[in-house]
C-alpha atoms as a PDB file:
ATOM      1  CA  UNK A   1      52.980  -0.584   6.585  1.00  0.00           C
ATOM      2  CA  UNK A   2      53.767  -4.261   6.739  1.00  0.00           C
ATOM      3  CA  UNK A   3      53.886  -4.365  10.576  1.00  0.00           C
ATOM      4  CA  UNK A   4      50.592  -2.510  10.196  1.00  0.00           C
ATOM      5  CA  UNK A   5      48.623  -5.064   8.345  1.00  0.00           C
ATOM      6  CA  UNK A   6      50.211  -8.292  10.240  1.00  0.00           C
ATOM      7  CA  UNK A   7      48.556  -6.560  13.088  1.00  0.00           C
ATOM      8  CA  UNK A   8      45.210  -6.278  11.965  1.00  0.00           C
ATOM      9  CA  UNK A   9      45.951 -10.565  10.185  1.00  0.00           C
ATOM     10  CA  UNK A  10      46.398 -11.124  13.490  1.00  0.00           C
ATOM     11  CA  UNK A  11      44.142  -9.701  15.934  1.00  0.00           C
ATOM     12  CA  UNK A  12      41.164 -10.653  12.959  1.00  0.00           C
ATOM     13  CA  UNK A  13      42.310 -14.067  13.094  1.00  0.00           C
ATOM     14  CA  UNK A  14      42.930 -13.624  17.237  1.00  0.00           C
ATOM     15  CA  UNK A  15      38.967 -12.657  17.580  1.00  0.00           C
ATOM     16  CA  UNK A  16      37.873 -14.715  14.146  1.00  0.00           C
ATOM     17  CA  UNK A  17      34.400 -15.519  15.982  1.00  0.00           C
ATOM     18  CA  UNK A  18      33.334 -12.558  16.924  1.00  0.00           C
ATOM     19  CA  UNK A  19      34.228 -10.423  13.786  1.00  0.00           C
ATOM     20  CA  UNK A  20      32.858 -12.978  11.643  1.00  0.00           C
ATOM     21  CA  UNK A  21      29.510 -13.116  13.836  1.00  0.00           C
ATOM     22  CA  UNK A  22      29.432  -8.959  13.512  1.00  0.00           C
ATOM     23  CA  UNK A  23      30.015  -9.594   9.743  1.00  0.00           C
ATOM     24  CA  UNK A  24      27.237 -11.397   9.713  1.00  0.00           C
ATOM     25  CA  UNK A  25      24.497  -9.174  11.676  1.00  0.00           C
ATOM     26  CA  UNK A  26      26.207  -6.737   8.956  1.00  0.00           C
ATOM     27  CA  UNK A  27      25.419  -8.439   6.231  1.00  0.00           C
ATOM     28  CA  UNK A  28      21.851  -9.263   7.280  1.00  0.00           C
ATOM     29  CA  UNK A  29      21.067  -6.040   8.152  1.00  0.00           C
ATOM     30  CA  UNK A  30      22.314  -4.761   4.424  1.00  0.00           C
ATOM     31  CA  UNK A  31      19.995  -7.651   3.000  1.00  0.00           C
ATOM     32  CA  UNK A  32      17.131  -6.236   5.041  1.00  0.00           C
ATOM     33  CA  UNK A  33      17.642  -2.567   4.200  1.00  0.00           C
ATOM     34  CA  UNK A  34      18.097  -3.149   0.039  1.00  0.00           C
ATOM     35  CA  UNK A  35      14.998  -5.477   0.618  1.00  0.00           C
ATOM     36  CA  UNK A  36      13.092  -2.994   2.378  1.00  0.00           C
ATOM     37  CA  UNK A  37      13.975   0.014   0.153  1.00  0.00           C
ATOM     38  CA  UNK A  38      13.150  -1.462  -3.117  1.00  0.00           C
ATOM     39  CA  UNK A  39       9.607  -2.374  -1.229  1.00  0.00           C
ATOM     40  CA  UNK A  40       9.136   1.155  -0.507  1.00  0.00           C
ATOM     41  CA  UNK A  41      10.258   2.062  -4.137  1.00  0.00           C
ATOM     42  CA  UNK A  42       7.480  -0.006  -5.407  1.00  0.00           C
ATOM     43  CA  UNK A  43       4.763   0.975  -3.157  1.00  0.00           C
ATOM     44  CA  UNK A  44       5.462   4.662  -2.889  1.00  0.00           C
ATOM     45  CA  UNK A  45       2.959   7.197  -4.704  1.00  0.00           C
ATOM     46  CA  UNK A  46       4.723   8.120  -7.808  1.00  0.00           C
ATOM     47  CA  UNK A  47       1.985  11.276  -7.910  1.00  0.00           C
ATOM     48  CA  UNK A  48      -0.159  13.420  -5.704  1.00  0.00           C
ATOM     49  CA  UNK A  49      -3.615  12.540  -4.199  1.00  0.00           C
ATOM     50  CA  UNK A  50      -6.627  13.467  -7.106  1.00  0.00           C
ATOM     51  CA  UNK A  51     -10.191  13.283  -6.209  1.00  0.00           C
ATOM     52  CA  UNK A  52     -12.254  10.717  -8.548  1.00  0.00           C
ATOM     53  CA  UNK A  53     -15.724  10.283  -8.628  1.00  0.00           C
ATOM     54  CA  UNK A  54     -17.349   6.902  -9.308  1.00  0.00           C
ATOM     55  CA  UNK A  55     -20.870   4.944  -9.377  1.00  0.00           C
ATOM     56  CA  UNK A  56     -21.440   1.783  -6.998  1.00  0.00           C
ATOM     57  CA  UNK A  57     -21.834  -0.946  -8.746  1.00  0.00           C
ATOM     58  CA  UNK A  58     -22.129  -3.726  -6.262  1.00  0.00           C
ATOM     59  CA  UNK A  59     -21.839  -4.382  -2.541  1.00  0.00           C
ATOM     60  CA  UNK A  60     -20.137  -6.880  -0.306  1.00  0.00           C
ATOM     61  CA  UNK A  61     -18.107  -8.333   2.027  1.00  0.00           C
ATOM     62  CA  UNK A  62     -14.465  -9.865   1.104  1.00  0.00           C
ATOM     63  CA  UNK A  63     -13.348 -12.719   3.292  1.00  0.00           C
ATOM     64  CA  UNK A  64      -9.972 -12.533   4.834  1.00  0.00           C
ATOM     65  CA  UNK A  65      -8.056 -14.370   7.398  1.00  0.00           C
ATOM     66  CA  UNK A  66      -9.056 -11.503   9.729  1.00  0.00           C
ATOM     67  CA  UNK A  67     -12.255 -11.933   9.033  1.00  0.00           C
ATOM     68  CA  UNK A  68     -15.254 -10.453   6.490  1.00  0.00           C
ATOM     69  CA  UNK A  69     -14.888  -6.551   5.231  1.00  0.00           C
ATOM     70  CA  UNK A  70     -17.173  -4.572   3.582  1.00  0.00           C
ATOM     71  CA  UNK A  71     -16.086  -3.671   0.278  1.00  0.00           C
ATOM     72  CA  UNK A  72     -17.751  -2.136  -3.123  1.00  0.00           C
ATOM     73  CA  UNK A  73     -17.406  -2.734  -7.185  1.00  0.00           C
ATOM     74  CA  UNK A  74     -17.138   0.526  -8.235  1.00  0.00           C
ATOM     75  CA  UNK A  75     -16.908   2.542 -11.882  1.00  0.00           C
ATOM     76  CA  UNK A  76     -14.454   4.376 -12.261  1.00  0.00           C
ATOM     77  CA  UNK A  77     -14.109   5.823 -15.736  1.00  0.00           C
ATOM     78  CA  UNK A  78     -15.365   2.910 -17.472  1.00  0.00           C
ATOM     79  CA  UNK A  79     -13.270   0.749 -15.054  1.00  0.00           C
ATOM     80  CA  UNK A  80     -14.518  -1.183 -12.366  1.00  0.00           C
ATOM     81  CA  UNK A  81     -12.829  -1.096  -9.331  1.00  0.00           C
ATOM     82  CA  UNK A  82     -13.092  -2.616  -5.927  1.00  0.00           C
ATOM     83  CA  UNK A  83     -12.418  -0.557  -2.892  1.00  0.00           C
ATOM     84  CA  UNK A  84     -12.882  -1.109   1.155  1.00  0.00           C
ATOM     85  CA  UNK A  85     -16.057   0.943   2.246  1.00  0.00           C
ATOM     86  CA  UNK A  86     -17.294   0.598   5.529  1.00  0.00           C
ATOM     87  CA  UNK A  87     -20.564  -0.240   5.944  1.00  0.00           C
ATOM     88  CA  UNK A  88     -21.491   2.622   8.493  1.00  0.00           C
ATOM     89  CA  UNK A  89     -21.468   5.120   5.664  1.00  0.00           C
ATOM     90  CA  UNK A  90     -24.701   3.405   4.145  1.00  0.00           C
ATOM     91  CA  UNK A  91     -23.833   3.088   0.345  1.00  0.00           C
ATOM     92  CA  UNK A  92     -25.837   1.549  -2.361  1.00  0.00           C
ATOM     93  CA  UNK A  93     -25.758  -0.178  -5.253  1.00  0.00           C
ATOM     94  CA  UNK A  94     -25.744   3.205  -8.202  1.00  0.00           C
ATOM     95  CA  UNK A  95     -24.960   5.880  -5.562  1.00  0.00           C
ATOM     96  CA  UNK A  96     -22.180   8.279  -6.604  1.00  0.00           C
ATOM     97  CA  UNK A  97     -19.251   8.099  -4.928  1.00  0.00           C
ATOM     98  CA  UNK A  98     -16.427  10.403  -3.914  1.00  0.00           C
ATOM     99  CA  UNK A  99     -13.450   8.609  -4.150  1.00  0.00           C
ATOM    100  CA  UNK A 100      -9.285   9.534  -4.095  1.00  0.00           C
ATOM    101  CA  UNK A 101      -7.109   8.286  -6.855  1.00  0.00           C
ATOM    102  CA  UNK A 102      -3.191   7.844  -6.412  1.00  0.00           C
ATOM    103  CA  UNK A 103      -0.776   7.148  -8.914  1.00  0.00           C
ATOM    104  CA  UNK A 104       1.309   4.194  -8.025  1.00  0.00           C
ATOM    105  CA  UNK A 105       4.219   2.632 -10.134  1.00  0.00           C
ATOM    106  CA  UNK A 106       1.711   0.119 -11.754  1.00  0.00           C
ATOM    107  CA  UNK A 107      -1.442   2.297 -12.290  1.00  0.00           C
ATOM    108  CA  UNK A 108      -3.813   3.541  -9.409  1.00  0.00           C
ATOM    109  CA  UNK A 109      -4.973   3.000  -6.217  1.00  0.00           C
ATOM    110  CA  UNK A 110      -7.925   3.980  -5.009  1.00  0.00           C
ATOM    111  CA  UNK A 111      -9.733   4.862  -1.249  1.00  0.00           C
ATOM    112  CA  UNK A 112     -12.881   6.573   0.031  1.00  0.00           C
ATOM    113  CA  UNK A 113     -12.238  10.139   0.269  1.00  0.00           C
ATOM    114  CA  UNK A 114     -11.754  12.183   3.330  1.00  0.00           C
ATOM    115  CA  UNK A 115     -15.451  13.611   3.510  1.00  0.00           C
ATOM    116  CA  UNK A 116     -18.172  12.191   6.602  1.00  0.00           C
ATOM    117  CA  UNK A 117     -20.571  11.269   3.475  1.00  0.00           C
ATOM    118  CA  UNK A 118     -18.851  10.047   0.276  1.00  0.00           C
ATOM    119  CA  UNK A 119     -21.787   8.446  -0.823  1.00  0.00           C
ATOM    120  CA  UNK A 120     -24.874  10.385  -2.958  1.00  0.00           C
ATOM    121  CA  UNK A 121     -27.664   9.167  -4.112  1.00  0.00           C
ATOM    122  CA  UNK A 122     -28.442   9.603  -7.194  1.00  0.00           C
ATOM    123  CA  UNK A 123     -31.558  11.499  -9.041  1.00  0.00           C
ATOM    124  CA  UNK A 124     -34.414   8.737 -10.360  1.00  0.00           C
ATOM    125  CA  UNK A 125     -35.315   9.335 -13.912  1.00  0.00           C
ATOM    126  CA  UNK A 126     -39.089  10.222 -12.918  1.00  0.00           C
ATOM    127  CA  UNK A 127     -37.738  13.418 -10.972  1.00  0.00           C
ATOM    128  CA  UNK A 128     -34.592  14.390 -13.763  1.00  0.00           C
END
């Protein structure tokens, strides 16, 4: 057993520069994975996907360093909210929306639903 373990003392010390290097890709690569699976941890949906619906209550662009994106206030049980909405799907300010609520970690996220149309416009008063 000792002529064992002198062996391996001596060919680590004999290639010292290149174990060490291959420790440290190791090592980097073990950083990168814990840092990486806590991320997903954090981000992943802790629930499944529930359809919302919500009320516009303003819309707008958000600046970015990519440049300007439509986005929308909306109400969402009391709670406004502000989502992405493209601007091809012709939303207004107090249309009904159809929106998709997932349950994160830290509360909820929320997206435009799957459907063509998620906007509806709402009844006036004079016609209700």
């Amino acid at each position: 057993m000792a002529l064992s373990l002198s062996r391996l003392r001596f060919w680590l010390n004999y290639y010292r520069d290149e174990v060490g290097f291959v420790r440290a890709i190791t090592a980097a690569t073990g950083v990168i994975l814990l840092i990486t699976s806590g991320l997903l941890w954090l981000t992943y949906p802790a629930g499944p996907v529930r359809p919302v619906e919500g009320r516009i209550i303003a819309v707008g662009f958000m600046e970015t360093d990519r440049g300007s994106r439509s986005t929308a206030s909306v109400s969402v049980d009391g709670r406004p909210v502000r989502i992405q909405l493209p601007a091809r799907y012709g939303c207004r300010k107090g249309d009904r929306i159809a929106l998709k609520r997932r349950a994160t970690r830290f509360g909820f996220s929320y997206g435009v639903g799957r459907n063509p149309k998620p906007c509806s416009m709402l009844t006036p008063f004079s016609q209700q």
